[in-house]
Protein backbone atom coordinates (compact mmCIF):
# COMPACT_ATOMS: atom_id res chain seq x y z
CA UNK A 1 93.58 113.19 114.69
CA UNK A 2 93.24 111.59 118.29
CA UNK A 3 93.83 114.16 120.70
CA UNK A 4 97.37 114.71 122.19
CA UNK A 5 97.23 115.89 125.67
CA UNK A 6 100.24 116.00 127.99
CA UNK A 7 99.74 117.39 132.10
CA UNK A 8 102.89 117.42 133.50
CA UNK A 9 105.86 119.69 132.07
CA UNK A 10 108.78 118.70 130.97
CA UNK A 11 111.29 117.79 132.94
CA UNK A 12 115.02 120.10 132.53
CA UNK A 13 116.61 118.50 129.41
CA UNK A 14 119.75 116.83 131.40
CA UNK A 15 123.30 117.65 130.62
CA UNK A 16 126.24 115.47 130.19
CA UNK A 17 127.14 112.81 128.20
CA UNK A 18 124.63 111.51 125.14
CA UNK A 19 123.07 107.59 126.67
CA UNK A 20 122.63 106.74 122.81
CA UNK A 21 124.90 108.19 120.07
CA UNK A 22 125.01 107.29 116.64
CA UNK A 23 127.85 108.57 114.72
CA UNK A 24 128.30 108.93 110.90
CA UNK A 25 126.19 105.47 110.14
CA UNK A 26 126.08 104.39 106.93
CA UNK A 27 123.61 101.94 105.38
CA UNK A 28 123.43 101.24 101.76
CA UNK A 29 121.60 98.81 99.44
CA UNK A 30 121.41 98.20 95.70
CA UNK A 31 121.27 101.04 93.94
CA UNK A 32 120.76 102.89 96.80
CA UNK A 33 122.32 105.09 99.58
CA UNK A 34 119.50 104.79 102.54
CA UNK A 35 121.39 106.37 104.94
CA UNK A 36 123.99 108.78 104.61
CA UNK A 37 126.77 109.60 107.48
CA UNK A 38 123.90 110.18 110.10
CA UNK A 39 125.09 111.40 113.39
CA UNK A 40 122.86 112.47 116.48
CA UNK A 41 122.46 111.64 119.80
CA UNK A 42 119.98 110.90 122.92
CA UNK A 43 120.12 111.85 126.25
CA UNK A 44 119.18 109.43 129.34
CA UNK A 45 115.63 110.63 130.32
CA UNK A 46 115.15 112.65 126.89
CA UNK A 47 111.85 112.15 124.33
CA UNK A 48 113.92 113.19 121.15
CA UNK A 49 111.88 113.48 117.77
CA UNK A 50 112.80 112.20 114.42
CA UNK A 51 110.87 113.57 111.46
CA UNK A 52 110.95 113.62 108.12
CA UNK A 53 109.27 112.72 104.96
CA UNK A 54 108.81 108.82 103.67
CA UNK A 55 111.54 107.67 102.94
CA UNK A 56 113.75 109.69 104.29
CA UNK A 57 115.25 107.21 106.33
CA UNK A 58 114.03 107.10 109.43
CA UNK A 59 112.57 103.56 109.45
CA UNK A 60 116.51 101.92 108.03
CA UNK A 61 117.76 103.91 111.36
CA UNK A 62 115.44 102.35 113.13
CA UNK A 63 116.13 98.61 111.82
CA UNK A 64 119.80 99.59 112.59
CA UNK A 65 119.13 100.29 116.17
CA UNK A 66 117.12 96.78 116.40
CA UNK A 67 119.67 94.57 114.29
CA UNK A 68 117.81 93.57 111.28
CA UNK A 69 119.81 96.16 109.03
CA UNK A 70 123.87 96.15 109.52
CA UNK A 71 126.32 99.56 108.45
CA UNK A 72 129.00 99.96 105.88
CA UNK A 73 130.04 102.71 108.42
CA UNK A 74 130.01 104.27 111.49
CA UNK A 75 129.07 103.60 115.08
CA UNK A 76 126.83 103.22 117.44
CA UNK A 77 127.06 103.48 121.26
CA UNK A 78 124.97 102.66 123.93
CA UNK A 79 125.96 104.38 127.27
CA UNK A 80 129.68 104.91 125.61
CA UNK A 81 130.23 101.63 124.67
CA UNK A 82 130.65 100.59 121.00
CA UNK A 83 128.11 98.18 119.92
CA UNK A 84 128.21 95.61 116.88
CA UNK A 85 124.75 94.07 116.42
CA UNK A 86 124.66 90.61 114.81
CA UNK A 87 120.83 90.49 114.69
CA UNK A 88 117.63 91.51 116.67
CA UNK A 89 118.96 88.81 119.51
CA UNK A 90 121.70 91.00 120.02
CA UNK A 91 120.15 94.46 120.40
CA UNK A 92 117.44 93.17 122.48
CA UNK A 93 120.37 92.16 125.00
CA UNK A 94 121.87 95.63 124.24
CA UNK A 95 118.52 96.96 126.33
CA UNK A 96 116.93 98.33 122.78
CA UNK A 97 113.15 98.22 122.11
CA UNK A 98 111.43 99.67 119.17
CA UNK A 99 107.99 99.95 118.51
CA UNK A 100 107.30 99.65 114.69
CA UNK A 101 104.06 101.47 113.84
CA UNK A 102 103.08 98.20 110.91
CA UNK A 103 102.69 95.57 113.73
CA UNK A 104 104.51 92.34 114.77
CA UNK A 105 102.27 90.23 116.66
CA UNK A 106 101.16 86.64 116.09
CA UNK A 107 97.08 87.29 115.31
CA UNK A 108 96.62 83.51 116.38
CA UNK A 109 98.29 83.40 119.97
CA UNK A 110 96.55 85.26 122.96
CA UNK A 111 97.63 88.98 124.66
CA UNK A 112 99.29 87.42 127.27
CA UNK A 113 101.26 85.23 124.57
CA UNK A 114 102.39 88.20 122.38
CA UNK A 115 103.22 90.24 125.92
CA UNK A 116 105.87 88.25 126.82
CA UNK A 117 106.99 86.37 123.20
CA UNK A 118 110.35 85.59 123.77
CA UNK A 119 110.50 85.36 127.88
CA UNK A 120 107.54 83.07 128.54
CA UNK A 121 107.65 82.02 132.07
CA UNK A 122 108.19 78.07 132.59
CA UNK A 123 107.89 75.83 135.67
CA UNK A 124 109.46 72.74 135.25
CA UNK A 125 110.24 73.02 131.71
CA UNK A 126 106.55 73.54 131.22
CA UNK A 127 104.73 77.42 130.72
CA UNK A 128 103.29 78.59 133.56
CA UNK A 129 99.77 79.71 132.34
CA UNK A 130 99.25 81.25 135.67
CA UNK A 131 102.40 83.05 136.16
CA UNK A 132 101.66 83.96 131.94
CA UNK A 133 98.08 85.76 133.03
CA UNK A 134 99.34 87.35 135.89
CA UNK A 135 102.71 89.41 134.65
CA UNK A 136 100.20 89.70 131.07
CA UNK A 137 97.82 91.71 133.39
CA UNK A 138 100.30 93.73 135.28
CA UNK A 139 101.37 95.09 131.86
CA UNK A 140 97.92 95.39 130.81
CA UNK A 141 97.61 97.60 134.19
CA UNK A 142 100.71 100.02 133.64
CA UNK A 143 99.16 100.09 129.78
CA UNK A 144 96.33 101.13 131.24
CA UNK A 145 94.00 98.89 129.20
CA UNK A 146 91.19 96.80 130.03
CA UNK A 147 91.77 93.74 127.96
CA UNK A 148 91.18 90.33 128.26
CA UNK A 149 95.09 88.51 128.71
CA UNK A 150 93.50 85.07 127.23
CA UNK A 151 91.73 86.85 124.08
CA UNK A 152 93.11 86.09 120.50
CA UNK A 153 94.96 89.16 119.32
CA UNK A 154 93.66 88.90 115.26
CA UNK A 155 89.57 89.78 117.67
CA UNK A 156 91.08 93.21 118.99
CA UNK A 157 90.88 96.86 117.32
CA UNK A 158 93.89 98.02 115.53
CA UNK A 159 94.07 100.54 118.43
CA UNK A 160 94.38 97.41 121.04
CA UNK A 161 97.02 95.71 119.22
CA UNK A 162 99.20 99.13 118.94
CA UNK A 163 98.71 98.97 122.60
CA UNK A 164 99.69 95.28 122.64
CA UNK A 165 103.07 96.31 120.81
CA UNK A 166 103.94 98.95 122.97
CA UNK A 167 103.12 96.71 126.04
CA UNK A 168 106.09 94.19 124.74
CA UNK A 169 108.86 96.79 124.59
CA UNK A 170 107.56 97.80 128.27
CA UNK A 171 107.50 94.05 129.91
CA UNK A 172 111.34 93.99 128.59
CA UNK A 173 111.95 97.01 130.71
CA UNK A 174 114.29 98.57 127.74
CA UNK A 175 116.76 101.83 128.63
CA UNK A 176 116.11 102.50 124.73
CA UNK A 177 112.96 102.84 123.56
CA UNK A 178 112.36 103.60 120.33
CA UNK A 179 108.21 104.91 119.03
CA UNK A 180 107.29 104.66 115.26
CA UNK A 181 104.37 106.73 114.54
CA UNK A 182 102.72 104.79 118.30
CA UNK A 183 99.47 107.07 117.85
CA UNK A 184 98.75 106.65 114.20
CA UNK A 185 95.76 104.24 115.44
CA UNK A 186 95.22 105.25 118.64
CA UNK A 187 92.02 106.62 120.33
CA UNK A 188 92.10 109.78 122.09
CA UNK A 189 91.87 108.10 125.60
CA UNK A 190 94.75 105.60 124.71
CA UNK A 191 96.95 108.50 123.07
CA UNK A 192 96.74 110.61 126.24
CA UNK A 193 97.28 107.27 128.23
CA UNK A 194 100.63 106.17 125.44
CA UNK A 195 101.69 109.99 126.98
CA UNK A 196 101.72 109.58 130.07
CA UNK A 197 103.85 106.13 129.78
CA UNK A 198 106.17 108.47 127.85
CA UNK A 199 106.08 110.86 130.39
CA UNK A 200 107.20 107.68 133.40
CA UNK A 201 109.58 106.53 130.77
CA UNK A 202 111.64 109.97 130.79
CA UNK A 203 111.05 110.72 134.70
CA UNK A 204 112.90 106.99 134.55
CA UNK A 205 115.93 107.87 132.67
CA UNK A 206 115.30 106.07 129.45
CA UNK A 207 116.35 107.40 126.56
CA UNK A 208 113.77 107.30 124.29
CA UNK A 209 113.38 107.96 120.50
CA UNK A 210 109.93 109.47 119.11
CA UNK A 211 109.39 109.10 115.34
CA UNK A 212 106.25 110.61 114.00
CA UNK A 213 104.60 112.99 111.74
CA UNK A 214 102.40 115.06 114.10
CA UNK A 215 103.82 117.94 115.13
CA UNK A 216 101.35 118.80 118.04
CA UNK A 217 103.21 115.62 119.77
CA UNK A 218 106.40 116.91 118.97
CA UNK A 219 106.02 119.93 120.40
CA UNK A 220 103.91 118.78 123.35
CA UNK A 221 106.21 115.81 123.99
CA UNK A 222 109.86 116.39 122.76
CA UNK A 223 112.83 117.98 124.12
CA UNK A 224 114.77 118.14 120.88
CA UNK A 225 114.03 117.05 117.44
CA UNK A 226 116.41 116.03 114.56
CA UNK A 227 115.16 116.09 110.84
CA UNK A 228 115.92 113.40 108.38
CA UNK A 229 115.98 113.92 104.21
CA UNK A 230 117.27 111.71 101.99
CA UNK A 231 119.07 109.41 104.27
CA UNK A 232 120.88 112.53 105.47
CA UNK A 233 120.25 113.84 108.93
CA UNK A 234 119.74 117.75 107.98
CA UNK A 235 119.37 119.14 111.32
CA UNK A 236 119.29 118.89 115.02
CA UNK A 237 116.87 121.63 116.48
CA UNK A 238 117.89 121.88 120.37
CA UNK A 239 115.13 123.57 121.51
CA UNK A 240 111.60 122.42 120.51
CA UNK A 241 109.86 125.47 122.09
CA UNK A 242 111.50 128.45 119.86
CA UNK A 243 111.19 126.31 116.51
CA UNK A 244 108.93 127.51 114.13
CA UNK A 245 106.64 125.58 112.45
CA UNK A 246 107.11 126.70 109.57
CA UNK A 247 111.06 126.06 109.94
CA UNK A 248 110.57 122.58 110.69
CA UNK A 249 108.12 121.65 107.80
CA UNK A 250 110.85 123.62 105.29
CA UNK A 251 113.64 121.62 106.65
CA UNK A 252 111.79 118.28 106.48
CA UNK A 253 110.74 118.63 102.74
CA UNK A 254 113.21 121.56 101.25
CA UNK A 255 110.19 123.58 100.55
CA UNK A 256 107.78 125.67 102.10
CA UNK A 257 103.92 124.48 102.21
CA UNK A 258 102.06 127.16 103.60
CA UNK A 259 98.68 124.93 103.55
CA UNK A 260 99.21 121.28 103.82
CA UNK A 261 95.10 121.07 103.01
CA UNK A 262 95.01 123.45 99.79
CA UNK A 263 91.69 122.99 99.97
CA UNK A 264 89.85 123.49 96.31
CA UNK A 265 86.18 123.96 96.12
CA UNK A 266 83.83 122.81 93.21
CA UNK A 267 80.36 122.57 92.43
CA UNK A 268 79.10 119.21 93.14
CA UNK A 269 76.85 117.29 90.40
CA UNK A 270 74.16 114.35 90.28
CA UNK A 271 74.18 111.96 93.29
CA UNK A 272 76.55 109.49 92.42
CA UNK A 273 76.53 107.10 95.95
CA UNK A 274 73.07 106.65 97.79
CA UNK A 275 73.12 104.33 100.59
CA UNK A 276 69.56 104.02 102.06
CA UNK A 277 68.51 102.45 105.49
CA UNK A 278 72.00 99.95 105.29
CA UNK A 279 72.75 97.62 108.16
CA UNK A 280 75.23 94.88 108.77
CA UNK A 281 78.39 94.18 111.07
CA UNK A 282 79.49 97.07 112.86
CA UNK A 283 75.96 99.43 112.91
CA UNK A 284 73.59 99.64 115.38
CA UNK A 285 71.53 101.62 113.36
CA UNK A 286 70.16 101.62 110.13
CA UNK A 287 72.77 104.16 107.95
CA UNK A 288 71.70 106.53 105.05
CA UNK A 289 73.62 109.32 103.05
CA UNK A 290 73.89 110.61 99.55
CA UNK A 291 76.83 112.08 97.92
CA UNK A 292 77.17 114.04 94.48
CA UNK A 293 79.76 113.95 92.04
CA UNK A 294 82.47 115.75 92.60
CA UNK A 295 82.10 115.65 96.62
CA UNK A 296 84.30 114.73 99.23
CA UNK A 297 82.19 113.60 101.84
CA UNK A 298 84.45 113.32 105.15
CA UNK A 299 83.48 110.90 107.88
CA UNK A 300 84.55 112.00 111.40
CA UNK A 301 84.52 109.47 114.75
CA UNK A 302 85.94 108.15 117.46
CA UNK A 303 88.08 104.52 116.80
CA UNK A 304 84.98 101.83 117.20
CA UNK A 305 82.17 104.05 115.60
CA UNK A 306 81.35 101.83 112.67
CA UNK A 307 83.41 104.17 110.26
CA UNK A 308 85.38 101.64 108.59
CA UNK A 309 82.69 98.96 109.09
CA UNK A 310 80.85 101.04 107.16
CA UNK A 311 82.92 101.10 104.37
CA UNK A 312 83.41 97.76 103.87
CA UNK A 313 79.77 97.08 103.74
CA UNK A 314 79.28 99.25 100.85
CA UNK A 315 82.36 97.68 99.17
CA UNK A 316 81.13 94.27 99.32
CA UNK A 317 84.25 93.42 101.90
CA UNK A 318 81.21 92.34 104.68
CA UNK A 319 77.43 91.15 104.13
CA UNK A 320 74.74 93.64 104.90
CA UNK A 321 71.66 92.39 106.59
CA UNK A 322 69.46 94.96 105.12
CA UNK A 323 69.11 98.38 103.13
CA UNK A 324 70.24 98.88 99.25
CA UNK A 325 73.17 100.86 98.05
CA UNK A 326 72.19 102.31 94.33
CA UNK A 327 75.48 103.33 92.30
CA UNK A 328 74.54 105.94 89.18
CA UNK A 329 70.75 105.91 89.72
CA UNK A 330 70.76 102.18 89.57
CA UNK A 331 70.65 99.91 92.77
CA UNK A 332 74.00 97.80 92.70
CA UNK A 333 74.94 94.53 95.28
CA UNK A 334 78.28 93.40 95.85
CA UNK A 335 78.49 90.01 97.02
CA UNK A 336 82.38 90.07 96.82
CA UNK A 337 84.82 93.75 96.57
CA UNK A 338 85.42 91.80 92.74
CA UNK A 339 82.01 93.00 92.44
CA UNK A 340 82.51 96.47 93.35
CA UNK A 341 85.16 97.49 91.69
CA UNK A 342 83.72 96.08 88.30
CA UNK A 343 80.59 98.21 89.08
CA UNK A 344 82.96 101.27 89.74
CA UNK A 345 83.69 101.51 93.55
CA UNK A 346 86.84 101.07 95.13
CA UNK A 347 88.12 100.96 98.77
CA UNK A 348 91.62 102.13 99.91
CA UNK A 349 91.54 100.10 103.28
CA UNK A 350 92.96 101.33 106.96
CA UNK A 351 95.05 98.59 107.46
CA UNK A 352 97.41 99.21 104.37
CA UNK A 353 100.11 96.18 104.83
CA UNK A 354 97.07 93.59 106.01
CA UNK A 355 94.42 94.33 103.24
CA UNK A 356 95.86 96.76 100.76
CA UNK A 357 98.68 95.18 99.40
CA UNK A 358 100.24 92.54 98.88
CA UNK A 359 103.61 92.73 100.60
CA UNK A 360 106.64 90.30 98.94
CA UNK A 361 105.15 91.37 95.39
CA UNK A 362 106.71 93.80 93.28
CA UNK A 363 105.46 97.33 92.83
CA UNK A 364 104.13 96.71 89.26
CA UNK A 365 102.14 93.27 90.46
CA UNK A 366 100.43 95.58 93.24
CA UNK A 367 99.55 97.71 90.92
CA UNK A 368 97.92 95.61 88.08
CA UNK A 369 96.36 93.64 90.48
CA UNK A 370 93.26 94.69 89.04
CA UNK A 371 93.70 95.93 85.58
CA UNK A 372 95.39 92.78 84.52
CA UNK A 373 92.27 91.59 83.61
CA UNK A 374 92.33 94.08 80.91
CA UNK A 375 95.18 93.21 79.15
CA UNK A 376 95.07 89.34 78.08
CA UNK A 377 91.61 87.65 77.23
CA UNK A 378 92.85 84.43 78.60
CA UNK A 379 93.25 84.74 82.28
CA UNK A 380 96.01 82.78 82.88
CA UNK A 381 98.30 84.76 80.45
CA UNK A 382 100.22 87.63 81.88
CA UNK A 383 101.28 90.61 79.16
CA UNK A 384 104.12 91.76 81.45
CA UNK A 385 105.08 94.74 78.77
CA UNK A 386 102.20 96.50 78.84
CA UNK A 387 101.95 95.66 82.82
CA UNK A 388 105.54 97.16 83.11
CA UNK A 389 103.93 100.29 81.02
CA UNK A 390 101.51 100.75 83.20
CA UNK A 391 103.01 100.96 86.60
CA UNK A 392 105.86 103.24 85.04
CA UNK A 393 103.22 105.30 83.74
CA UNK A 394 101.54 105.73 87.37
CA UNK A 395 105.11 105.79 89.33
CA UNK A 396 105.74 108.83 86.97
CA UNK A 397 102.02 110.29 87.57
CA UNK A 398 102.08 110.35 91.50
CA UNK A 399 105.75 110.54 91.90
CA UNK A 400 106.50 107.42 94.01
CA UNK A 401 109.49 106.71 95.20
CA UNK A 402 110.86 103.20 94.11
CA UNK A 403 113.85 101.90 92.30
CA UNK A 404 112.10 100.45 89.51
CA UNK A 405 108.77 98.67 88.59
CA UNK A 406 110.73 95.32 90.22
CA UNK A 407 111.33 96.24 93.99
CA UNK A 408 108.87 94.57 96.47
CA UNK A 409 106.28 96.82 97.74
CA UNK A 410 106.78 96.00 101.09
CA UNK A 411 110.34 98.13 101.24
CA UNK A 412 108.32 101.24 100.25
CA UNK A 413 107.55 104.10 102.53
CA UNK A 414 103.66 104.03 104.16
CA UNK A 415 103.16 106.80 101.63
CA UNK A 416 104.42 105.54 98.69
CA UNK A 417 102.73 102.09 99.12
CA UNK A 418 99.24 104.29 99.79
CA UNK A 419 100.41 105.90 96.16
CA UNK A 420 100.66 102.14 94.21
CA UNK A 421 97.00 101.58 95.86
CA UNK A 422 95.96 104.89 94.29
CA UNK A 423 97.41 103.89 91.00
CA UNK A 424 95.94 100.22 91.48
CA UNK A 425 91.89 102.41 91.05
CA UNK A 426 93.16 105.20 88.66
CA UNK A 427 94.16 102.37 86.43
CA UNK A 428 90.60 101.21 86.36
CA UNK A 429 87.20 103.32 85.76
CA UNK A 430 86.56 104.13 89.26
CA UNK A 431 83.12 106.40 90.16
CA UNK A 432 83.61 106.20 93.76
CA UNK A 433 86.87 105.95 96.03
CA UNK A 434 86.18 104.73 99.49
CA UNK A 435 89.43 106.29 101.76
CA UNK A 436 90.44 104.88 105.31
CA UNK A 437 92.70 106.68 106.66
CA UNK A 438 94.34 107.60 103.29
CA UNK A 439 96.98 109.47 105.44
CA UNK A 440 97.77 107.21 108.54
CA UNK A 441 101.78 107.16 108.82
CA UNK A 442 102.60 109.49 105.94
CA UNK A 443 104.60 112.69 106.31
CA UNK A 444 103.20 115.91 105.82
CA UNK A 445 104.77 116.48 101.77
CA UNK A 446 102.78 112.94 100.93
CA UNK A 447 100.60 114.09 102.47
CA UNK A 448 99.87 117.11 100.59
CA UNK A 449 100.28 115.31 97.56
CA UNK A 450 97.45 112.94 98.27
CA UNK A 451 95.43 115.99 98.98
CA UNK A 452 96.12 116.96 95.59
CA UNK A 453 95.34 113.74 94.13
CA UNK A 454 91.74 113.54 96.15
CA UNK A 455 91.19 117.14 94.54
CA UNK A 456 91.97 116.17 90.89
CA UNK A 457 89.80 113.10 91.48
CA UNK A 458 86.79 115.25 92.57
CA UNK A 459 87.04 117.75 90.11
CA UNK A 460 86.95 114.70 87.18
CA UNK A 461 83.47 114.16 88.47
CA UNK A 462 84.35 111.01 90.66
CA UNK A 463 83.46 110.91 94.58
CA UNK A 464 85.33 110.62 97.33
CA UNK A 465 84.42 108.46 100.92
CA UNK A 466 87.33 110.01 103.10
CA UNK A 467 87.35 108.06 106.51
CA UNK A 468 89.68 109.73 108.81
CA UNK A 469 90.63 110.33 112.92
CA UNK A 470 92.65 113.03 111.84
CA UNK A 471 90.10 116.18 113.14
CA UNK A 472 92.18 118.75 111.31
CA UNK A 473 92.01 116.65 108.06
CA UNK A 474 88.45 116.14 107.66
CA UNK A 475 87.64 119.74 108.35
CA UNK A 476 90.77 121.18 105.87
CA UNK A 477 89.45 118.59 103.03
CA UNK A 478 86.16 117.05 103.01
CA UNK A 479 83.28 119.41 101.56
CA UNK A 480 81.09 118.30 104.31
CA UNK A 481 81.33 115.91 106.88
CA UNK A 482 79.43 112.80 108.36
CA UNK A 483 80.09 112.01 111.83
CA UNK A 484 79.35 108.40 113.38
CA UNK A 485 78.99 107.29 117.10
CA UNK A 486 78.55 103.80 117.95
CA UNK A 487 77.38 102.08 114.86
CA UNK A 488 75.31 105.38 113.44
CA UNK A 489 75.48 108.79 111.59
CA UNK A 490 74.58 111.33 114.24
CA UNK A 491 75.71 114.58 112.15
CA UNK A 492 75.67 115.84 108.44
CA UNK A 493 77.72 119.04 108.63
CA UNK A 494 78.43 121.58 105.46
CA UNK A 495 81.88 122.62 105.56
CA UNK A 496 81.18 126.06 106.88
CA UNK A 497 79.53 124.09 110.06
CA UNK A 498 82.27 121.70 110.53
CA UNK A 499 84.18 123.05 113.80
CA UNK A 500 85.80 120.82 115.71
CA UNK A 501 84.14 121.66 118.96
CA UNK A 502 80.76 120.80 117.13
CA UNK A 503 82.61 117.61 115.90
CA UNK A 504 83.96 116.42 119.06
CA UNK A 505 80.54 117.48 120.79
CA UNK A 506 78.86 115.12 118.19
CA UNK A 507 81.55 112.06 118.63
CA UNK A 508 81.74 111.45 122.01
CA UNK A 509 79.49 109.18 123.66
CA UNK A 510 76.79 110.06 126.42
């Protein structure tokens, strides 16, 4: 997890009258009540948290505070006046910014371009590229980022573009400012920079509305915190500094996990994955590892190590230049992912909505993506029954939340959608399961529940590649870890050796 690290206290939470208030909003769609008479409010120059599990509603409220989703009921009032949002035009006007954590920029414009979308400057009815480049890198500045204003945003790290997004809500100098999970692909150095902007933003007087799933930046960051479940908001908590943790994680998901890891040890078998002397896009180093059935081998790095580049070498998603990758005893090459997962290996990318599914199709087409292929011997016939059998069979498995085999995957929860891409392998005779940040975005009961499923996985004999920023994660799950530091392995760590101060040590560069 990138490190959270906040200097300055907080400021005295400020009395008086609520800046935002929401009061009894209701929001319903077919079949189903998303939000349920939710009431809260936020204070001028408050950080107040939202939490809850996927698809709890969190992410409807916030559509509701930008326009896209309208109420059946309630109200909503922005410095005590009643507001009645047509569409995202309107709320914009209102002085409302959110920051989604999936990403709305335009990959083929520049950073200055996405920056100031919407308010381009003109001079004479023609943009001003100068004037376009110069407020682009006096955002840049109060970002704190070192990027190039005239560079294409689909070339920059998933890190720069969440910078890039919260750099548009900041150029449109908002009063309220609304943060979905802002950190989920952050670096450590932009997460402590993202806090200090927080920090300016409350000294300020915005009000300002922190959604995420990491509790060490809820109780670094927030003044209050409201929990969410099932489209009902359970409970306001007024002071963040005599909750409980324990309290909070019972009150987001009704029960009480007393280890979110549950870690299980096994005893590992035959090497199942050998990667020997592997180069390509992404390494400056030659890479080699080993890892034995029933293993979860963590890897553990900064953003920009090579972890995911990694990855996607072995899957067949880039061209190595050199090395061999032997699958089973037998040296395998992927010239396409196609390849891969008919040999066995699959990946569960970073970037879920870009690469892992396939957003306007249905739950059940995500799924079968793959093990369609199984079902007809002529390709271009689909058996939709025993499709439709399948996907209930794995919604029932892992529990995900949908309203039938039908509704587009795109209107699931992060966690739900990471559970169809789950399904998608366990539907097919996977060996290995290459994980990227299985967990980015997903509340802490999904998460456990994906723990569980990595476990089960292991202890069927299969291994598991788990990718993740999250420090605490790799140490509570992975049997041993691999860390990488520009391009290369630097570390091979048993589990028993896997601090994080000797992780960190081994991350950071010289």
């Amino acid at each position: 997890m990138a490190e959270t690290v906040v200097s300055d206290a907080r400021p005295a939470q400020q009395a008086g009258r609520a800046y935002l208030e929401l009061d009894g909003i209701t929001v319903a769609f077919p079949g189903v009540l998303a939000l349920d008479g939710v009431s809260f409010d936020v204070r001028a120059g408050e950080v107040h948290g939202l939490m809850g599990e996927n698809g709890a509603g969190k992410s409807t409220l916030l559509k509701v505070l930008s326009g896209v989703n309208t109420t059946q009921a309630g109200a909503l009032r922005i410095g005590g006046v009643e507001q009645h949002f047509t569409g995202t035009k309107a709320a914009i006007d209102a002085g409302i910014a959110i920051i989604y954590q999936e990403l709305h920029l335009v990959p083929e414009l520049t950073v200055a371009e996405n920056l100031l979308l919407g308010q381009m400057p003109a001079r004479f009815g023609v943009l001003d590229q100068r004037a376009l480049v110069a407020r682009a890198l006096a955002g840049l500045e109060r970002l704190g980022e070192r990027i190039d204003p005239n560079a294409q945003v689909k070339n920059l790290s998933i890190g720069q573009r969440q910078m890039i997004e919260i750099g548009k809500a900041l150029m449109r100098d908002a009063r309220v400012i609304a943060f979905d999970e802002p950190t989920s692909s952050l670096s450590s150095r932009e997460t402590k920079q993202l806090m200090k902007i927080i920090q300016a933003l409350r000294a300020e007087g915005r009000a300002i509305v922190y959604v995420t799933h990491r509790m060490d930046e809820v109780y670094e960051l927030c003044d209050r915190v409201t929990v969410f479940r099932d489209g009902r908001c359970i409970e306001t908590f007024e002071s963040v500094a005599d909750l409980e943790r324990d309290r909070l994680i019972q009150c987001m998901v009704g029960r009480s996990i007393q280890d979110v890891y549950g870690y299980r040890s096994r005893k590992g078998g035959d090497v199942q994955l050998e990667v020997r002397e592997l180069t390509g896009p992404g390494l400056a180093a030659p890479v080699s590892f080993a890892a034995r059935k029933g293993e979860i081998v963590g890897f553990f790095g900064l953003v920009g190590a090579g972890r995911s580049e990694l990855m996607k070498l072995i899957y067949g998603a880039a061209k190595p230049a050199s090395g061999e990758i032997v699958l089973n005893g037998k040296p395998v090459r992927f010239g396409t992912p196609r390849d891969a997962v008919r040999a066995g290996l699959a990946l569960c990318p970073e970037d879920r909505k870009a690469e892992g599914i396939v957003a306007i199709a249905s739950v059940a087409d995500n799924l079968n993506l793959s093990a369609r292929r199984h079902f007809s011997p002529w390709r271009f016939l689909l058996d939709a029954r025993r499709e439709r059998s399948l996907a209930s069979e794995y919604i029932a498995k892992l529990a995900i939340k949908t309203r039938n085999t039908e509704t587009p995957i795109g209107t699931l929860s992060g966690g739900n959608q990471q559970k169809v891409i789950l399904s998608r392998w366990l539907a097919e005779q996977i060996d290995v399961f290459l994980m990227d940040e299985p967990t980015r975005g997903i509340d802490v009961g999904a998460r456990a529940e994906i723990y569980n499923l990595l476990y089960e996985l292991a202890e069927a004999g299969r291994t598991v590649l788990l990718v993740s920023s999250d420090l605490a994660e790799v140490i509570g799950v992975a049997d041993r870890v691999l860390v990488m530091k520009e391009g290369q392995i630097v570390g091979d760590l048993p589990k028993a050796e896997a601090t994080p101060d000797q992780l960190i040590k081994l991350a950071l560069p010289r």
